[in-house]
PDB file of N, CA and C in Angstrom:
ATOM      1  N   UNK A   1      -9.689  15.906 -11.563  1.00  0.00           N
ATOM      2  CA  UNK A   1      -9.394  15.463 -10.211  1.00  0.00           C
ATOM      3  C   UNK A   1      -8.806  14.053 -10.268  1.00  0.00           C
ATOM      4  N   UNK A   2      -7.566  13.790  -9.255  1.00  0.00           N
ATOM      5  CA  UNK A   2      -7.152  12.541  -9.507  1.00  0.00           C
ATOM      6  C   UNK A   2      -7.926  11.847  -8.598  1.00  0.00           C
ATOM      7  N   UNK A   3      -8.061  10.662  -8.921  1.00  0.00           N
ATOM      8  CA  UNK A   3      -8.548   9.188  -7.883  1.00  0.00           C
ATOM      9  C   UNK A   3      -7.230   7.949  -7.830  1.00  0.00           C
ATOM     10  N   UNK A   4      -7.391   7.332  -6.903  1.00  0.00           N
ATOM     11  CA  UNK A   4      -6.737   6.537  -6.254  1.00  0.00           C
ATOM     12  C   UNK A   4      -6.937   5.279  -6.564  1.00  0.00           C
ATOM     13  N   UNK A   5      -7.132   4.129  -7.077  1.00  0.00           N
ATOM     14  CA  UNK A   5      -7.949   3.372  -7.150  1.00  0.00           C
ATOM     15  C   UNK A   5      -7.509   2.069  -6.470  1.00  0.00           C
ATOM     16  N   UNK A   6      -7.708   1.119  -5.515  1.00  0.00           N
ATOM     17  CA  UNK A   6      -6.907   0.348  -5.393  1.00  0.00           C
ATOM     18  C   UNK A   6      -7.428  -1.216  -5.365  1.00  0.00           C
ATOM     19  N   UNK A   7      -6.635  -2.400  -5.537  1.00  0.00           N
ATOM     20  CA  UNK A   7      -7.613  -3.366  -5.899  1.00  0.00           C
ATOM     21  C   UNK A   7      -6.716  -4.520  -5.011  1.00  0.00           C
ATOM     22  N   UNK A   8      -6.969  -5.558  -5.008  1.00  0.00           N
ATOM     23  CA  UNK A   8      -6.139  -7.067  -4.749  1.00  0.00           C
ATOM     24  C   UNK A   8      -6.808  -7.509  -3.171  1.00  0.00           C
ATOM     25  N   UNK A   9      -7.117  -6.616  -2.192  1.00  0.00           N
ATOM     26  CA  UNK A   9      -7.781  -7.371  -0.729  1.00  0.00           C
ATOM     27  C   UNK A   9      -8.591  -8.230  -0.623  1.00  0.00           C
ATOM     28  N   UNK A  10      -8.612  -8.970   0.090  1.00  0.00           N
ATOM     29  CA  UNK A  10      -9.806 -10.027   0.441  1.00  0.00           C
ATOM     30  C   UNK A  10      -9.017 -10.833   1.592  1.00  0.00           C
ATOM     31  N   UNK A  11      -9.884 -11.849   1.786  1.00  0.00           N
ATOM     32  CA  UNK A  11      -9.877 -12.910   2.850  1.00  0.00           C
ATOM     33  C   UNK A  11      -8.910 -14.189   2.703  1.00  0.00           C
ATOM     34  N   UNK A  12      -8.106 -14.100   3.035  1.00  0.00           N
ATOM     35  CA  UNK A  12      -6.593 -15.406   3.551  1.00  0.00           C
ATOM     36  C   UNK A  12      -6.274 -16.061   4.506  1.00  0.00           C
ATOM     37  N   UNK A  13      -6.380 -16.762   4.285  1.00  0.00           N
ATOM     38  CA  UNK A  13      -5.037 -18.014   5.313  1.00  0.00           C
ATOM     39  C   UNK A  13      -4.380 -17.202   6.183  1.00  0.00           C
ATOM     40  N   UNK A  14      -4.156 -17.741   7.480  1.00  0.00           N
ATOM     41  CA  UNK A  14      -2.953 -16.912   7.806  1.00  0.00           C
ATOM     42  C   UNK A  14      -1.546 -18.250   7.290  1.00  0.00           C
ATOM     43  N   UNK A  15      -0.420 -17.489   6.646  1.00  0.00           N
ATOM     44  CA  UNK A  15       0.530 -17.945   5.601  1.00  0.00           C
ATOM     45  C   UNK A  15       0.610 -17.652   4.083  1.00  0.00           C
ATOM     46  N   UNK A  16      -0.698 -17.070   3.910  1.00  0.00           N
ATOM     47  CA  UNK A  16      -0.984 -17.006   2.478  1.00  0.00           C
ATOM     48  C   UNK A  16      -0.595 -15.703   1.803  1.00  0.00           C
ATOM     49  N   UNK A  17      -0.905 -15.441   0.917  1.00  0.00           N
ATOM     50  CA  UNK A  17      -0.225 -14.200  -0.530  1.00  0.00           C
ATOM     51  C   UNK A  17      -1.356 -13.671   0.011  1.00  0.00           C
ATOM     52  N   UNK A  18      -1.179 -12.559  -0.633  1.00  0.00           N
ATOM     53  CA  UNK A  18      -2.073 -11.278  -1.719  1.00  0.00           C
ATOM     54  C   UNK A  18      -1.317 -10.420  -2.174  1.00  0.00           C
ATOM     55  N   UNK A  19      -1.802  -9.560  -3.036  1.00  0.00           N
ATOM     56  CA  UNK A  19      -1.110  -8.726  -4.197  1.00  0.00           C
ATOM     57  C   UNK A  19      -1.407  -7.169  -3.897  1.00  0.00           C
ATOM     58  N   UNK A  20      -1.378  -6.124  -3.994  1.00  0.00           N
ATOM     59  CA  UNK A  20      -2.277  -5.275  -3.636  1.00  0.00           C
ATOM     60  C   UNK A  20      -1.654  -4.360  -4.901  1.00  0.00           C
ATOM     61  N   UNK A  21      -2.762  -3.514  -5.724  1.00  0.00           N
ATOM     62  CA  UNK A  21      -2.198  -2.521  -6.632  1.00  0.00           C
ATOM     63  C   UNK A  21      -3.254  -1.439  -6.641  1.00  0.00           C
ATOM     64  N   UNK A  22      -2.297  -0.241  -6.729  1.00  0.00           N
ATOM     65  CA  UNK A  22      -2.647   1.087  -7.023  1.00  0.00           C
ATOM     66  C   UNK A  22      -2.661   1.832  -8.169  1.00  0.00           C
ATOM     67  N   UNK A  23      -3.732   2.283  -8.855  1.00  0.00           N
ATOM     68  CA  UNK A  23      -3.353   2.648 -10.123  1.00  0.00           C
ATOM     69  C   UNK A  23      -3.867   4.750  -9.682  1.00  0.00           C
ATOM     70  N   UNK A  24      -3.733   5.955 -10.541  1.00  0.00           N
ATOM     71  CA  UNK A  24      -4.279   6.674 -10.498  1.00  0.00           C
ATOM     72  C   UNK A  24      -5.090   6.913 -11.823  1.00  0.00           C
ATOM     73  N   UNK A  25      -5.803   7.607 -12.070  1.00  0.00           N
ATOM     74  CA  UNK A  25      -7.020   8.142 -12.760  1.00  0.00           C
ATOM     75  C   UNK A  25      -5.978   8.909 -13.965  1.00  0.00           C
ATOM     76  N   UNK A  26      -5.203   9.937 -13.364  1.00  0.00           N
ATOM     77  CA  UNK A  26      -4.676  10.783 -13.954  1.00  0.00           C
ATOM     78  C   UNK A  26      -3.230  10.575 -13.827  1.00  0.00           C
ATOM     79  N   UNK A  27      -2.718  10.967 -14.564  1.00  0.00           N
ATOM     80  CA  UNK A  27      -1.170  11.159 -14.189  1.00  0.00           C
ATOM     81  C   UNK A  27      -0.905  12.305 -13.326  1.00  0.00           C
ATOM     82  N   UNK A  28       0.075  11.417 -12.026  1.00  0.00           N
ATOM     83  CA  UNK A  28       0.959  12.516 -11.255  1.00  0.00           C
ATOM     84  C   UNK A  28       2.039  13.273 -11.523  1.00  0.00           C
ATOM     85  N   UNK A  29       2.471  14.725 -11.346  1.00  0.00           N
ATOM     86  CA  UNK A  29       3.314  14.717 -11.196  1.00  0.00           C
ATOM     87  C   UNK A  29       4.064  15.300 -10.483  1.00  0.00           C
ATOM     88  N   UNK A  30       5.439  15.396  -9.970  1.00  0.00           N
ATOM     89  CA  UNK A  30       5.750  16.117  -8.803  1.00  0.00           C
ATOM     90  C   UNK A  30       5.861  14.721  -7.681  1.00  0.00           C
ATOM     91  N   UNK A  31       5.883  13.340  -8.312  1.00  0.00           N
ATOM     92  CA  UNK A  31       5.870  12.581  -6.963  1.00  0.00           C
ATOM     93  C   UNK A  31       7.207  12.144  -6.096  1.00  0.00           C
ATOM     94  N   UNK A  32       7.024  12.851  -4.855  1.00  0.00           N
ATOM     95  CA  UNK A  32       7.685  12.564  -4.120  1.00  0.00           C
ATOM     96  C   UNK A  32       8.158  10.801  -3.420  1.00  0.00           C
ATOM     97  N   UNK A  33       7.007  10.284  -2.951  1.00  0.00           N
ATOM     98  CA  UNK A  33       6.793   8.930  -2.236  1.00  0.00           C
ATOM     99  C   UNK A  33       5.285   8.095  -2.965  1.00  0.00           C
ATOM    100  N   UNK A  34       5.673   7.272  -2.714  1.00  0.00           N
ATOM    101  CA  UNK A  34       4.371   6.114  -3.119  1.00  0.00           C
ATOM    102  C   UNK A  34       4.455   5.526  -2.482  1.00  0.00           C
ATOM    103  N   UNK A  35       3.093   5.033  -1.874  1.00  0.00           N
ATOM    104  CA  UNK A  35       3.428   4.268  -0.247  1.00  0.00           C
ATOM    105  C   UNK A  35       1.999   3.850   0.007  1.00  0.00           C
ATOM    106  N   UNK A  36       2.078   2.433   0.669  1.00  0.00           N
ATOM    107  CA  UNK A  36       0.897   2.089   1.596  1.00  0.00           C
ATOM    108  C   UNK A  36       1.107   1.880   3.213  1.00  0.00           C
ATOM    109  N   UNK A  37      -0.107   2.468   3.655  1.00  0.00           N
ATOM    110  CA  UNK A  37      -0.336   2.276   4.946  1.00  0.00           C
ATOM    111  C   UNK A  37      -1.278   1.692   5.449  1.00  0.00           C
ATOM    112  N   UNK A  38      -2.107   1.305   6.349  1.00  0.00           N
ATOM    113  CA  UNK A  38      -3.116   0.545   7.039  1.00  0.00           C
ATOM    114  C   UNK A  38      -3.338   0.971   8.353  1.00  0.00           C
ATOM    115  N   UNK A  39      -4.404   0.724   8.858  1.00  0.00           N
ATOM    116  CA  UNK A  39      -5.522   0.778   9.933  1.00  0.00           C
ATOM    117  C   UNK A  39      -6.169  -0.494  10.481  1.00  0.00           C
ATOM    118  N   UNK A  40      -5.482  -0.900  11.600  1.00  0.00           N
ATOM    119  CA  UNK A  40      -6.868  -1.580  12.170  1.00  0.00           C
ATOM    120  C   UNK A  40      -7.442  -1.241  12.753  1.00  0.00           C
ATOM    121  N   UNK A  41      -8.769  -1.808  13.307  1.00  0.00           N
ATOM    122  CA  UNK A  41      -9.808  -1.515  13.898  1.00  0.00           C
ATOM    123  C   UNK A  41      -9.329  -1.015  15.510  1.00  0.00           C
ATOM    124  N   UNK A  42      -9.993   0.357  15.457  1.00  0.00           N
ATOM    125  CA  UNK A  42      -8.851   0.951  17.180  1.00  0.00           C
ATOM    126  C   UNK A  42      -7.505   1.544  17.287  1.00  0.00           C
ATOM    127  N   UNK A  43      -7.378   1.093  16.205  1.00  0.00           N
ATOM    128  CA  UNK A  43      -5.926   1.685  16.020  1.00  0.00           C
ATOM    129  C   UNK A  43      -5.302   3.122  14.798  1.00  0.00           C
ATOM    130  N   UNK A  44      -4.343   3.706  15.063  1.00  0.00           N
ATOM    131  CA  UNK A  44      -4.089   4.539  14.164  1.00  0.00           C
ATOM    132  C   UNK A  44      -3.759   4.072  13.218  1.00  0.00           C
ATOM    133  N   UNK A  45      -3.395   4.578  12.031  1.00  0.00           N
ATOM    134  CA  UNK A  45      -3.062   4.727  11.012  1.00  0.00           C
ATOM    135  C   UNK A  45      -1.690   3.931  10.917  1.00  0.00           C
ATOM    136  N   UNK A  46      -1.119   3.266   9.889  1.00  0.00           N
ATOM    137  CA  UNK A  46       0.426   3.254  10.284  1.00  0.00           C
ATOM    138  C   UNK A  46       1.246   3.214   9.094  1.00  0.00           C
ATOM    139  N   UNK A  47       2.284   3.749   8.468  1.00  0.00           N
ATOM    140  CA  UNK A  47       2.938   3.384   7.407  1.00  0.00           C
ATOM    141  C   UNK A  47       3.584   1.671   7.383  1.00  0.00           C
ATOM    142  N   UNK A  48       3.167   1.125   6.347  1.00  0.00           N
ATOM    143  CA  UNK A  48       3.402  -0.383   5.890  1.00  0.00           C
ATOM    144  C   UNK A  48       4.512  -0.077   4.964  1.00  0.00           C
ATOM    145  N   UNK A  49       4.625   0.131   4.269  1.00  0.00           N
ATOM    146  CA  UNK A  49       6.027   0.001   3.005  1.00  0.00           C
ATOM    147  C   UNK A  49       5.930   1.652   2.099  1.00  0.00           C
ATOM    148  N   UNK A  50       6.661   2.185   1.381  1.00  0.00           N
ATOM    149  CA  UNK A  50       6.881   3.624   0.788  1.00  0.00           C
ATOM    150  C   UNK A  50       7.939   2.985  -0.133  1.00  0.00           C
ATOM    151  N   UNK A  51       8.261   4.000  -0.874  1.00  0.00           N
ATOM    152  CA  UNK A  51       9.050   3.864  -2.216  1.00  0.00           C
ATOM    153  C   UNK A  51       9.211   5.139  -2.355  1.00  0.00           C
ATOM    154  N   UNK A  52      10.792   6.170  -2.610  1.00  0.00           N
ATOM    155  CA  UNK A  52      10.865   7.452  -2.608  1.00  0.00           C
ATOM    156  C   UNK A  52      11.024   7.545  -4.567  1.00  0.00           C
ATOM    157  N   UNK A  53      10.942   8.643  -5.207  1.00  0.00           N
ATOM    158  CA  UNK A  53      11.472   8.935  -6.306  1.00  0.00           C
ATOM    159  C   UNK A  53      12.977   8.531  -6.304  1.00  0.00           C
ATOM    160  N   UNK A  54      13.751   8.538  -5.437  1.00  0.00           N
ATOM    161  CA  UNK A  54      15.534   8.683  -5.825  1.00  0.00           C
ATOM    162  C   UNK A  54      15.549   7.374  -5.316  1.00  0.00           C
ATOM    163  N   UNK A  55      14.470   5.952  -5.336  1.00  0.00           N
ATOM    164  CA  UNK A  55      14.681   4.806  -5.372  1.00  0.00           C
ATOM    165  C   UNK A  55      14.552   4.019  -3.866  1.00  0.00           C
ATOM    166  N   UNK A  56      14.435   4.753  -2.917  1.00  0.00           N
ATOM    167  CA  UNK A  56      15.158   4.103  -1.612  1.00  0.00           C
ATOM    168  C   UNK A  56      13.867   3.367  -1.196  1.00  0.00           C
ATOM    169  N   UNK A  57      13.839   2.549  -0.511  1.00  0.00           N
ATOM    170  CA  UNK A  57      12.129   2.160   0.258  1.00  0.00           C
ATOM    171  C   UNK A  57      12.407   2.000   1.540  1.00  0.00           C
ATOM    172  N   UNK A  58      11.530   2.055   2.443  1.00  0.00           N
ATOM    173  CA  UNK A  58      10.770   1.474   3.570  1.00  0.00           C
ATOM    174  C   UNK A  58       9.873   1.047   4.105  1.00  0.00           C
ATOM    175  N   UNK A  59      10.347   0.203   5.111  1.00  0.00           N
ATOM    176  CA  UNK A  59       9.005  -0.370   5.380  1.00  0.00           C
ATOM    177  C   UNK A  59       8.846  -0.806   7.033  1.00  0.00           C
ATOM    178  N   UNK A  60       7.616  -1.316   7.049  1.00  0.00           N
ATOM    179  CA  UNK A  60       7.417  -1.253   8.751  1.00  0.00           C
ATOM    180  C   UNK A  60       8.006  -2.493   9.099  1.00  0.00           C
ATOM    181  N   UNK A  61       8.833  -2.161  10.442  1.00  0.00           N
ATOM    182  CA  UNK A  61       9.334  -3.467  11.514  1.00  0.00           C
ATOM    183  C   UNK A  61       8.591  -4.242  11.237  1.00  0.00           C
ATOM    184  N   UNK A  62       7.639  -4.544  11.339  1.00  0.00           N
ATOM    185  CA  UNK A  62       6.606  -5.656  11.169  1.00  0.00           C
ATOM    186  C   UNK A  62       6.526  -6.621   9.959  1.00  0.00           C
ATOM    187  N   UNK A  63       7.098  -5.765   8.848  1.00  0.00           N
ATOM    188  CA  UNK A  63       6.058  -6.454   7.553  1.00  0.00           C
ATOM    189  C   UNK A  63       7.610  -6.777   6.702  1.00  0.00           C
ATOM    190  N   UNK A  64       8.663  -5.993   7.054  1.00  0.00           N
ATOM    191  CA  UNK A  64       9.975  -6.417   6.698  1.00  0.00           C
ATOM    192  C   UNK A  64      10.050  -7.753   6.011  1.00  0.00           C
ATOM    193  N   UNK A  65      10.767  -8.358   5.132  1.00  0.00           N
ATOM    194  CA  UNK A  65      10.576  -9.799   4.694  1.00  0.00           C
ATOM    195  C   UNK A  65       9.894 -10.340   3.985  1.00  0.00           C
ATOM    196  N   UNK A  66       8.282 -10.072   4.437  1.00  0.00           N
ATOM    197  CA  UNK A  66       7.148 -10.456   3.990  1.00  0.00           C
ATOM    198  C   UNK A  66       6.468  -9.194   3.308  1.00  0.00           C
ATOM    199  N   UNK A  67       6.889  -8.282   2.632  1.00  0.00           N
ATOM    200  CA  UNK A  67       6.500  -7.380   2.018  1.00  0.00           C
ATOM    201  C   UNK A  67       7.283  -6.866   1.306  1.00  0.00           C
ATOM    202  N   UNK A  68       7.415  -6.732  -0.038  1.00  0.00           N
ATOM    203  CA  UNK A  68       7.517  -5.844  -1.162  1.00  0.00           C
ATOM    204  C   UNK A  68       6.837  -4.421  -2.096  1.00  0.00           C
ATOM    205  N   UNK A  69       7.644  -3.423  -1.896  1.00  0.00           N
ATOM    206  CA  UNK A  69       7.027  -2.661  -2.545  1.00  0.00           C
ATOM    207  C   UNK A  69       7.592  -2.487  -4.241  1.00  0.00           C
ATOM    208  N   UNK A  70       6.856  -2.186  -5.394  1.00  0.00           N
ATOM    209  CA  UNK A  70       6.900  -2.336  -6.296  1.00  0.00           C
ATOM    210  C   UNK A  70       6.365  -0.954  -6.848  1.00  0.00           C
ATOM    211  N   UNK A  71       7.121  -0.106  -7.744  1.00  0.00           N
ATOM    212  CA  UNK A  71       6.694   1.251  -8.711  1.00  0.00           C
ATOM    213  C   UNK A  71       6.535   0.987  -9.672  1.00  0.00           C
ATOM    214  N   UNK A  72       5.657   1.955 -10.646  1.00  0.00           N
ATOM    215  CA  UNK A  72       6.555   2.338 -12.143  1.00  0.00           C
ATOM    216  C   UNK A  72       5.652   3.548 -12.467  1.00  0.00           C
ATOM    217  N   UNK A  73       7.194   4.222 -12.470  1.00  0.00           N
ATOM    218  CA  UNK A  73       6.750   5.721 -12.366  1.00  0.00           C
ATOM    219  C   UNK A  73       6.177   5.952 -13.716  1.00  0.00           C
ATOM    220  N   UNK A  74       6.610   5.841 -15.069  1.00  0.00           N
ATOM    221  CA  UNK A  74       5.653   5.771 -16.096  1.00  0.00           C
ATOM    222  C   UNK A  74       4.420   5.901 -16.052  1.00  0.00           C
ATOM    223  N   UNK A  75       3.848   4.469 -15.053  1.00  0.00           N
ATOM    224  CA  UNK A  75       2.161   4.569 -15.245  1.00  0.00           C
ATOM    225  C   UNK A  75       1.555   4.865 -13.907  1.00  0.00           C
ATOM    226  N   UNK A  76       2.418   5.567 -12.945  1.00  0.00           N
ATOM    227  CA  UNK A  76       2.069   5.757 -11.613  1.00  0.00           C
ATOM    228  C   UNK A  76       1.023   5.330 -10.968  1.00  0.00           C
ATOM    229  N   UNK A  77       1.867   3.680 -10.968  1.00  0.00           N
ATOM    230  CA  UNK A  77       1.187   2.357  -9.653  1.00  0.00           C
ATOM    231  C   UNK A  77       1.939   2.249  -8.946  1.00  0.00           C
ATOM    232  N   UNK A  78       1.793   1.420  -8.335  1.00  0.00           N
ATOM    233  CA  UNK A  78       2.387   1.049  -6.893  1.00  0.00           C
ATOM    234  C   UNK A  78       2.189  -0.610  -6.613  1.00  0.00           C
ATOM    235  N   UNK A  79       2.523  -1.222  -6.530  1.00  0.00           N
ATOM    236  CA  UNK A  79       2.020  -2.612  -6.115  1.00  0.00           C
ATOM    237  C   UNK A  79       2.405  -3.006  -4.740  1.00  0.00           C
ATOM    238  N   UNK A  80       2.267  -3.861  -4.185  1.00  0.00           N
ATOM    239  CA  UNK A  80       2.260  -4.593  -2.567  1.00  0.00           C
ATOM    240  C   UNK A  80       2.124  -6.215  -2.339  1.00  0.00           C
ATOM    241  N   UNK A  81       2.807  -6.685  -3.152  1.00  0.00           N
ATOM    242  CA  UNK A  81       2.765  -8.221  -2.873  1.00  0.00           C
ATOM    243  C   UNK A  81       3.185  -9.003  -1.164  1.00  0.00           C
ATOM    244  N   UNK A  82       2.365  -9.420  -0.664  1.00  0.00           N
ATOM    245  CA  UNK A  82       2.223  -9.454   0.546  1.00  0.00           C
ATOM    246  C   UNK A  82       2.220 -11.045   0.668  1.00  0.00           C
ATOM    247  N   UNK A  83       3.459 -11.627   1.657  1.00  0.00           N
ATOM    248  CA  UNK A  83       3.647 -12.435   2.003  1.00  0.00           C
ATOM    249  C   UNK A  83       3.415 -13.280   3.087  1.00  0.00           C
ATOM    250  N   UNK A  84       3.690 -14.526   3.179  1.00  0.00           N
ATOM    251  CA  UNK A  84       3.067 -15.237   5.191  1.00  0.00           C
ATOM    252  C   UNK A  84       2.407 -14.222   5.895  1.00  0.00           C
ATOM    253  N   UNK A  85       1.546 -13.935   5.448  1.00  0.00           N
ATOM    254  CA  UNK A  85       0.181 -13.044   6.004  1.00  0.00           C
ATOM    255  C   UNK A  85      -0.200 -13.435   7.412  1.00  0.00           C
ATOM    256  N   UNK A  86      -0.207 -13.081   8.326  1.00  0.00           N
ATOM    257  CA  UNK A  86      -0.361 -13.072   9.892  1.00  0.00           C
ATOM    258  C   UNK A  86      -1.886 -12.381  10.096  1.00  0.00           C
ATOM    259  N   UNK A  87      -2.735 -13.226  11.627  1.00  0.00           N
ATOM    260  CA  UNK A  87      -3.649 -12.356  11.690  1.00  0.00           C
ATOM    261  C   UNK A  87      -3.790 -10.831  11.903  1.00  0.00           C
ATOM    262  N   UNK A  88      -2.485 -10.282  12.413  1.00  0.00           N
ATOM    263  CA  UNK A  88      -2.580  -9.055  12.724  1.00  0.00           C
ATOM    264  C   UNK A  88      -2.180  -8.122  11.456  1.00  0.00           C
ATOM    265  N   UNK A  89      -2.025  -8.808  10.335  1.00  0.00           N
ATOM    266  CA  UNK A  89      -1.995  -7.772   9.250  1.00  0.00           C
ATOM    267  C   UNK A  89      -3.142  -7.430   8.859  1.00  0.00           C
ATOM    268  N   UNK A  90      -4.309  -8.191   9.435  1.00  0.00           N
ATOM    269  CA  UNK A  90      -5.627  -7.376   9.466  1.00  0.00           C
ATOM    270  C   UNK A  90      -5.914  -6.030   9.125  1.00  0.00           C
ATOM    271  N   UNK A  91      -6.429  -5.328   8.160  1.00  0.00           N
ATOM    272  CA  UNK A  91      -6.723  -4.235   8.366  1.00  0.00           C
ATOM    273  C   UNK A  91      -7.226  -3.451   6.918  1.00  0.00           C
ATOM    274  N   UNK A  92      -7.572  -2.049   6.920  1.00  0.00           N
ATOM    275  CA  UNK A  92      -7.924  -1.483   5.235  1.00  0.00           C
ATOM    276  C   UNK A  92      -6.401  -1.187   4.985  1.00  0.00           C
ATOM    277  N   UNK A  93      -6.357  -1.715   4.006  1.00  0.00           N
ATOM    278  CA  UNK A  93      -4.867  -1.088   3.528  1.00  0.00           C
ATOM    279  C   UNK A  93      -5.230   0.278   2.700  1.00  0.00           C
ATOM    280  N   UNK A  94      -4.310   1.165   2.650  1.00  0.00           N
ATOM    281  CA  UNK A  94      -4.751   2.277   1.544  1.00  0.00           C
ATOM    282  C   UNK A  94      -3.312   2.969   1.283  1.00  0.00           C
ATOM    283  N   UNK A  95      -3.488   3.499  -0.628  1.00  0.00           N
ATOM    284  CA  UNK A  95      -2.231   3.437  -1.307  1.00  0.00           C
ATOM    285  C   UNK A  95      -2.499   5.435  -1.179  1.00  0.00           C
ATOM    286  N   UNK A  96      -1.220   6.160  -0.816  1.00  0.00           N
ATOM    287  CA  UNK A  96      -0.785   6.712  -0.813  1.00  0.00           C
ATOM    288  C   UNK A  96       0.016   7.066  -1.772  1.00  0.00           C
ATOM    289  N   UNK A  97      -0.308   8.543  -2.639  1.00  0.00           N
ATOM    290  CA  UNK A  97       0.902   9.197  -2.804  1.00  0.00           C
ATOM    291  C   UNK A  97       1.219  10.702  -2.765  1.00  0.00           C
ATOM    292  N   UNK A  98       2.124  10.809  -2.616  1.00  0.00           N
ATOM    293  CA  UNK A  98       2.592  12.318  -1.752  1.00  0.00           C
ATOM    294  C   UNK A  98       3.523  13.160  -2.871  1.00  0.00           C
ATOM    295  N   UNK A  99       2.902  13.966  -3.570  1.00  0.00           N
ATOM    296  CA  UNK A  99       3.994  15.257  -3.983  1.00  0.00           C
ATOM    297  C   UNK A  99       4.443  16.018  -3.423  1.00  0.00           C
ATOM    298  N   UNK A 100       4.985  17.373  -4.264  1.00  0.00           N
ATOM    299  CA  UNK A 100       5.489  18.741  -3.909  1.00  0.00           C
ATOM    300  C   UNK A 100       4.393  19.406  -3.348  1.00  0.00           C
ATOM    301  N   UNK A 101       3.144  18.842  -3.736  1.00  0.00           N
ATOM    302  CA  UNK A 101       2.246  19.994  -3.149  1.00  0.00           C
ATOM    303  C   UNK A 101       0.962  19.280  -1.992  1.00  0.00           C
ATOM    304  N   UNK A 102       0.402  18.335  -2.848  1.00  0.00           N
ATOM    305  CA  UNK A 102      -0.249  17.698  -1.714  1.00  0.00           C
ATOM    306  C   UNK A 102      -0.311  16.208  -1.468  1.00  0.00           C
ATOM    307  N   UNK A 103      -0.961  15.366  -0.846  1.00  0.00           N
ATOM    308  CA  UNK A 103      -1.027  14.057  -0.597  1.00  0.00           C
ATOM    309  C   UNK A 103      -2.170  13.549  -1.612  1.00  0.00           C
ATOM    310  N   UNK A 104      -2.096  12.432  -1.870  1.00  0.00           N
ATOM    311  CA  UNK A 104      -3.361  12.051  -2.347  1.00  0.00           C
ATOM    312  C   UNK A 104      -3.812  10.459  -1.822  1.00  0.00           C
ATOM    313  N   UNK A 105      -4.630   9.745  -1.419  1.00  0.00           N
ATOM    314  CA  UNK A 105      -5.077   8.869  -1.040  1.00  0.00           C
ATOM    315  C   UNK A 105      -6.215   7.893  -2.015  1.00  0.00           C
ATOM    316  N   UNK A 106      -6.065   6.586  -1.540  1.00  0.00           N
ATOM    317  CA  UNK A 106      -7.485   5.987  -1.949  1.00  0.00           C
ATOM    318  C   UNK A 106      -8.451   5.793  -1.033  1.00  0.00           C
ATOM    319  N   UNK A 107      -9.175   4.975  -1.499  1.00  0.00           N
ATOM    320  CA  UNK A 107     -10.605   4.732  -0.712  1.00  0.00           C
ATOM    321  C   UNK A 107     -10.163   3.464  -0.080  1.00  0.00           C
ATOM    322  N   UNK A 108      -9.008   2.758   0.721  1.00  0.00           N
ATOM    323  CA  UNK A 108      -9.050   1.861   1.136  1.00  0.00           C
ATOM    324  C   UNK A 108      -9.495   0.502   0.590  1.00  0.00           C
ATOM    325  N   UNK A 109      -8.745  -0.932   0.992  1.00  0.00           N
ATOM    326  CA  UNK A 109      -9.347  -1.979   0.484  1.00  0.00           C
ATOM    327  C   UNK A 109      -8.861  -2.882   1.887  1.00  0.00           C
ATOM    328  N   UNK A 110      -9.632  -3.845   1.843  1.00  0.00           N
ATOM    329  CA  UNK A 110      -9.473  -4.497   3.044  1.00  0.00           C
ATOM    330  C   UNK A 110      -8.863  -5.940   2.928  1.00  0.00           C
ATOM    331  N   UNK A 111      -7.728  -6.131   3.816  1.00  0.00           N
ATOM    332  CA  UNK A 111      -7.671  -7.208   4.006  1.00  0.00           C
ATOM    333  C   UNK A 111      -7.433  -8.110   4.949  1.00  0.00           C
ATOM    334  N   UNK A 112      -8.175  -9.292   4.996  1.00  0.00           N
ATOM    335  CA  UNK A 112      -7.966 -10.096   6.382  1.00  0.00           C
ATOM    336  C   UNK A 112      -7.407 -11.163   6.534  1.00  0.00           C
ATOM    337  N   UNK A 113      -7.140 -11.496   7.650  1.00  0.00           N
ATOM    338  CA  UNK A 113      -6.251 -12.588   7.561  1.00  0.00           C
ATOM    339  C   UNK A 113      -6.521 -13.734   8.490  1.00  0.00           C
ATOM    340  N   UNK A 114      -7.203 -14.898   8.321  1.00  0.00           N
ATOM    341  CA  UNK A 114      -8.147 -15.754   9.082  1.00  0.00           C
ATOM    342  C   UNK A 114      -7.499 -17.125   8.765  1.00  0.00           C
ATOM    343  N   UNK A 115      -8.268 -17.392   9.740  1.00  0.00           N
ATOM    344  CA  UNK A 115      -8.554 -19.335   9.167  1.00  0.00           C
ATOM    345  C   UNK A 115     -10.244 -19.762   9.431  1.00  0.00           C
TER     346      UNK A 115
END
């Protein structure tokens, strides 16, 4: 069974970094997208940044600028270096990835964004 594992959240500045990385357990294969999304509290779900196999990315109106997404399909991670961090980027982030056949998720990591 694969796992998700994801690491880098904690408590920031609002202006400040964090890093965010996804590693899996097992090797994928069949991957379509690699992608994180987030949740705040009350709110749905929302896609934050993706990365397709044929290279292309996106990412949310919001986080444009101040967000990078980062692959390598080799060791199927994902990274999220996260820039001028705002309070409303509040939230669990969680790394996504999506094949031919099903989705797979992590267990969320949280990060906030304070003074």
């Amino acid at each position: 069974q694969v796992h998700l594992v994801e690491s880098g959240g904690g408590l920031v500045q609002p202006g400040g970094s964090l890093r965010l990385s996804c590693g899996a357990s097992r090797r994928i294969g069949r991957i379509n997208r690699m992608g994180w999304y987030r949740q705040a509290p009350g709110k749905q779900r929302e896609l934050v940044a993706a990365s397709t196999s044929g290279g292309s990315t996106n990412y949310a109106d919001s986080v444009k600028g101040r967000f990078t997404i980062s692959r390598d399909n080799a060791e199927n991670t994902v990274n999220l270096p996260m820039n001028s961090l705002k309070p409303e980027d509040t939230a669990i982030y969680y790394c996504n990835v999506e094949t031919m056949y099903r989705d797979y998720w992590g267990q969320g990591t949280q990060v906030t964004v304070s003074s």
